[in-house]
Protein backbone atom coordinates (compact mmCIF):
# COMPACT_ATOMS: atom_id res chain seq x y z
CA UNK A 1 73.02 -101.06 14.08
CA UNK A 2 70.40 -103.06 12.57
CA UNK A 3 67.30 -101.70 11.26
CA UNK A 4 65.28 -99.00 12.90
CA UNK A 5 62.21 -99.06 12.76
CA UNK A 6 60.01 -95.67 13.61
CA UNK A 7 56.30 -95.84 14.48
CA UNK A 8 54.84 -93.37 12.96
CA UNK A 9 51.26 -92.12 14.82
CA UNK A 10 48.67 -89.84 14.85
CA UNK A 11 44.59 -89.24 13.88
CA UNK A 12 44.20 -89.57 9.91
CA UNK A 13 45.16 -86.42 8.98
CA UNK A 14 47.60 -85.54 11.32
CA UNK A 15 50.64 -84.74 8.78
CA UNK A 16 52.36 -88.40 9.25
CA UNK A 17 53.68 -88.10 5.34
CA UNK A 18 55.04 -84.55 5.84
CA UNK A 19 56.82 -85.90 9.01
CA UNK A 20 58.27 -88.71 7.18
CA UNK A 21 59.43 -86.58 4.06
CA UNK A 22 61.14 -84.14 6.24
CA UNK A 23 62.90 -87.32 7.93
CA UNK A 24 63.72 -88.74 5.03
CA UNK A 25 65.18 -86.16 3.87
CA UNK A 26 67.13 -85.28 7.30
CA UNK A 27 68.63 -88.69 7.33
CA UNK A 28 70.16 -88.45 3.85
CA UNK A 29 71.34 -85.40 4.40
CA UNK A 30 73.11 -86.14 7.46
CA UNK A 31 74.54 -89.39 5.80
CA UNK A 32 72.59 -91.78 8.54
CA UNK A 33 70.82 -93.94 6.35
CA UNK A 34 71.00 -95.06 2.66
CA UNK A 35 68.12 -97.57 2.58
CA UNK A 36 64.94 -96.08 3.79
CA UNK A 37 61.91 -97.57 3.10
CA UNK A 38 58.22 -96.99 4.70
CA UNK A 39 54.68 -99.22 5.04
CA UNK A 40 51.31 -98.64 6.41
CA UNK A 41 48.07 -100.45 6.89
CA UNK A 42 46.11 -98.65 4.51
CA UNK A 43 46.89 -100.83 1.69
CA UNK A 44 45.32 -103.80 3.60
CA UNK A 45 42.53 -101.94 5.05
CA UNK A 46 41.38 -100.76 1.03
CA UNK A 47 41.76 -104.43 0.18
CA UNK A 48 39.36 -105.70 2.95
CA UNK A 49 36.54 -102.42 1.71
CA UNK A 50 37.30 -103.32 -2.01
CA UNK A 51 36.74 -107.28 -0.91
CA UNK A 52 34.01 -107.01 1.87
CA UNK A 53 31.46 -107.49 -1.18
CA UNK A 54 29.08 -109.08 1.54
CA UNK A 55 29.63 -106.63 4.11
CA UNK A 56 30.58 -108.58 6.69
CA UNK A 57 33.38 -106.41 8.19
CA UNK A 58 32.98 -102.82 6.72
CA UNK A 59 30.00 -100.71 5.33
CA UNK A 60 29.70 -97.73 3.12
CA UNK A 61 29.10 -94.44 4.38
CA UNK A 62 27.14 -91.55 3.15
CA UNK A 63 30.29 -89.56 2.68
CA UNK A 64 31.93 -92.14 0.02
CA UNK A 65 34.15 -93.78 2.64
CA UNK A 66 34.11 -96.78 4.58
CA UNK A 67 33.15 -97.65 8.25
CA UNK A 68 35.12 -100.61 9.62
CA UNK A 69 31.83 -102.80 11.40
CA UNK A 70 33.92 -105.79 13.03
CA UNK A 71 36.64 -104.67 15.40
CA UNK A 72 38.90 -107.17 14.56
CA UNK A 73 39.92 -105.95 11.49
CA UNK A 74 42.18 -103.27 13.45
CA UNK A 75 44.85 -106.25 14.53
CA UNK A 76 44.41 -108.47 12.15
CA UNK A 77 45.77 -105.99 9.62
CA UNK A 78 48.92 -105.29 12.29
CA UNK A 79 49.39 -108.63 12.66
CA UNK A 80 49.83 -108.59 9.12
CA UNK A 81 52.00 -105.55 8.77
CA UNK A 82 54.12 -106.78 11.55
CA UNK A 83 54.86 -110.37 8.92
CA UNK A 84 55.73 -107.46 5.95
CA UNK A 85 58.02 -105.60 8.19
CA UNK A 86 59.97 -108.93 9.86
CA UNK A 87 61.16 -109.20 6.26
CA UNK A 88 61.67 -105.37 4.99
CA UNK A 89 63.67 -104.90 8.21
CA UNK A 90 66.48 -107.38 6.59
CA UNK A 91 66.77 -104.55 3.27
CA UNK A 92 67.08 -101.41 4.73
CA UNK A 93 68.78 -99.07 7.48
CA UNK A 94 65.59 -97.25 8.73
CA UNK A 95 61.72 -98.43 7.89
CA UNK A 96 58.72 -96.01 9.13
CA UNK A 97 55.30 -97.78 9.85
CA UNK A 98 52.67 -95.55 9.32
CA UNK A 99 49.32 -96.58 10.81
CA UNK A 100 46.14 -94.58 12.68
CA UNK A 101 44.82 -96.33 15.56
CA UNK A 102 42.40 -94.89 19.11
CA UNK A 103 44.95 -97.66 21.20
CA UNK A 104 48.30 -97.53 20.13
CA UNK A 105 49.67 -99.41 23.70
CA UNK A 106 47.64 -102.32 22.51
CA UNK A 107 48.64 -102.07 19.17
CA UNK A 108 51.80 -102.12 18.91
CA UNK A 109 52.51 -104.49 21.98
CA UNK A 110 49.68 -107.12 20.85
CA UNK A 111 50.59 -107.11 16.90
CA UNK A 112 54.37 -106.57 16.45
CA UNK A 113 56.85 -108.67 17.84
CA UNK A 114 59.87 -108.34 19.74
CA UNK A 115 62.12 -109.17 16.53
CA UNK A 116 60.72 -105.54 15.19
CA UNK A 117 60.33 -103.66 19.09
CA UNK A 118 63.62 -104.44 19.89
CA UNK A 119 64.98 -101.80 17.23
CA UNK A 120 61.93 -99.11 17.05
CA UNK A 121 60.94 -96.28 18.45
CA UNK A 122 57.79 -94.05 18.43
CA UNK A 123 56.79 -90.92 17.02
CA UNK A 124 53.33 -89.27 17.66
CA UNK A 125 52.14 -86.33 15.81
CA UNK A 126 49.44 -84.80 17.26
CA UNK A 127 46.66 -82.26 15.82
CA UNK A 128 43.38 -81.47 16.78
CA UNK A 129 40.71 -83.77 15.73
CA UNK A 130 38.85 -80.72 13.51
CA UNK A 131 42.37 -79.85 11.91
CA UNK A 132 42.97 -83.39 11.05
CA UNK A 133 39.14 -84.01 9.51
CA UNK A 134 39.74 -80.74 6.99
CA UNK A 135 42.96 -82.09 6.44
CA UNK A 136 41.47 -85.46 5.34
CA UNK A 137 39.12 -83.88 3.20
CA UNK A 138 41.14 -81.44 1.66
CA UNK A 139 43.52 -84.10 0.35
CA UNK A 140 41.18 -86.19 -0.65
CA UNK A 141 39.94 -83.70 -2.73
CA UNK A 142 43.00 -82.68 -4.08
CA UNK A 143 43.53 -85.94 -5.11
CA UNK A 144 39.98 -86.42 -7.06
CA UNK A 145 40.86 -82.88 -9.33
CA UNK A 146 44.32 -84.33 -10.43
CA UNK A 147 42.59 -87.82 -11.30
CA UNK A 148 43.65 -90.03 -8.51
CA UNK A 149 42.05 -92.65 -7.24
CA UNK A 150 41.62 -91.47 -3.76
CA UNK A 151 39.91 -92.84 -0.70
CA UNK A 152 38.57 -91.06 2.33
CA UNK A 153 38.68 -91.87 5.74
CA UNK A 154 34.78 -91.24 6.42
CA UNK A 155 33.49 -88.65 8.81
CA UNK A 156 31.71 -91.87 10.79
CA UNK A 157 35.30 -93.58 10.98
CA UNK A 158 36.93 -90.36 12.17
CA UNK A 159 34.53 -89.59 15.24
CA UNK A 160 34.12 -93.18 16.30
CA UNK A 161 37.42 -94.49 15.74
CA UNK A 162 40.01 -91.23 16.05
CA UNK A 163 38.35 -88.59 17.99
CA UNK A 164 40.64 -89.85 21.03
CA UNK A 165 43.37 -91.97 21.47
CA UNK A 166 45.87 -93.10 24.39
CA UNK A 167 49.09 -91.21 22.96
CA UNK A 168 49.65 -89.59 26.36
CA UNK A 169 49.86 -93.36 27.62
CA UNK A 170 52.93 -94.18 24.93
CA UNK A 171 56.20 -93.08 26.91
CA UNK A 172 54.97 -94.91 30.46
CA UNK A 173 53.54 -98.10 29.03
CA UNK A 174 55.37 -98.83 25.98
CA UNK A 175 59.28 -100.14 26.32
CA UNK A 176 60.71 -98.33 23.80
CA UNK A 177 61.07 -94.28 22.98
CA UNK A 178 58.64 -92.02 22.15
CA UNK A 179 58.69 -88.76 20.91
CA UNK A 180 56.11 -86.05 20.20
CA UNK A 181 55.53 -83.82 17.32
CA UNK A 182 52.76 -81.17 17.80
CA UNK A 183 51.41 -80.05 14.19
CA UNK A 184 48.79 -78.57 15.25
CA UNK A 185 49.29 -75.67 13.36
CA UNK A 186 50.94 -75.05 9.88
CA UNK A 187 53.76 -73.50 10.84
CA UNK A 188 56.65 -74.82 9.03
CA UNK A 189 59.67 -73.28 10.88
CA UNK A 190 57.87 -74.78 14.14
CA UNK A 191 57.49 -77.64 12.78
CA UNK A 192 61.87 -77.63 11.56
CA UNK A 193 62.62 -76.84 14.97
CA UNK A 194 60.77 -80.12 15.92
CA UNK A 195 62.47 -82.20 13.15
CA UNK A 196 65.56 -80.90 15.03
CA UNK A 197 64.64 -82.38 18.34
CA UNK A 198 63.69 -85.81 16.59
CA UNK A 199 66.96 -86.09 15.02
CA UNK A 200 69.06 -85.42 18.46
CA UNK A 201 66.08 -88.01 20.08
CA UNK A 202 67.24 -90.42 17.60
CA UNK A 203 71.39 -89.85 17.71
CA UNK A 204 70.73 -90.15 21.02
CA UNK A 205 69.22 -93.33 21.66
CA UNK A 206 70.61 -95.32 18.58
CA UNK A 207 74.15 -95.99 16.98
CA UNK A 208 74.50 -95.91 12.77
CA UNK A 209 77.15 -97.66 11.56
């Protein structure tokens, strides 16, 4: 098959890069992919804070994050990601997109075009909105003791933009699969059992060559 491309979804904080390690390291184990490559909007988002110097889309918050002002931003940076992964697509046998978002219908179906939906499917992992703030923080300060240059996702951001979303709304409105990953707690062996199901979601609903 062509590429496949997995959504990857969930609140800032939600354990999106643990997923995607544990998938990663599924599908080369299983010999299902050799090429497997993964994006997010982050990278864009930072850009547009670091070159907002007028404030005219984002403002700092008290915290030492950033608070996204014009709404717009949110697709324009899809729209964006969606040109990047049109042309990653053609390099590798699976590609995760990593993004945060309170409407994910919209999002995907507005920014990302058919050429990239036709070969995707969604996964949601889902953790309370607390879990996923302490989460945020305690990475971020992880990060700032070993010398990174870090960002956090600002408590502001998190309440306004992530403290709900329309996840339950994926599998009914959105034409391609969905599955969903509760990580909720940290319970690795739960969350293996999970990676399982994933893995027999995807064998099931797509071919490898």
């Amino acid at each position: 098959m062509d590429c496949l491309n997995v959504f990857l979804l969930g609140t800032p904080g939600c354990g999106k890069s643990e997923i995607f390690r544990r998938l990663d390291d599924r599908f080369h184990e299983e010999g299902m992919a050799e090429t497997i490559q993964r994006v997010d909007d982050f990278p864009k988002l930072w850009n547009l804070f670091q070159e907002d110097t007028e404030r005219e889309r984002s403002r700092e918050t008290d915290d030492g994050g950033y608070k996204v002002t014009d709404p717009t931003v949110w697709d324009d940076i899809l729209k964006e990601l969606n040109e990047d992964v049109e042309d990653l697509q053609k390099e590798c046998d699976v590609l995760f997109i990593e993004f945060s978002r309170p409407n994910y219908v919209h999002s995907i179906s507005e920014n990302f075009s058919d050429l990239v939906l036709d070969s995707s499917m969604a996964i949601y992992i889902y953790a309370p909105f607390d879990v996923c703030w302490e989460r945020n923080v305690k990475r971020h300060e992880e990060a700032l003791a070993e010398g990174d240059d870090d960002h956090l996702v600002s408590r502001d951001e998190m309440e306004e933009t992530y403290a709900t979303d329309d996840h339950e709304e994926l599998d009914e409105k959105l034409d391609l699969p969905v599955h969903i990953v509760d990580n909720s707690v940290n319970d690795l062996s739960r969350l293996d059992s999970q990676i399982d199901e994933v893995m027999e979601h995807i064998k099931n609903e797509f071919s490898f060559s």
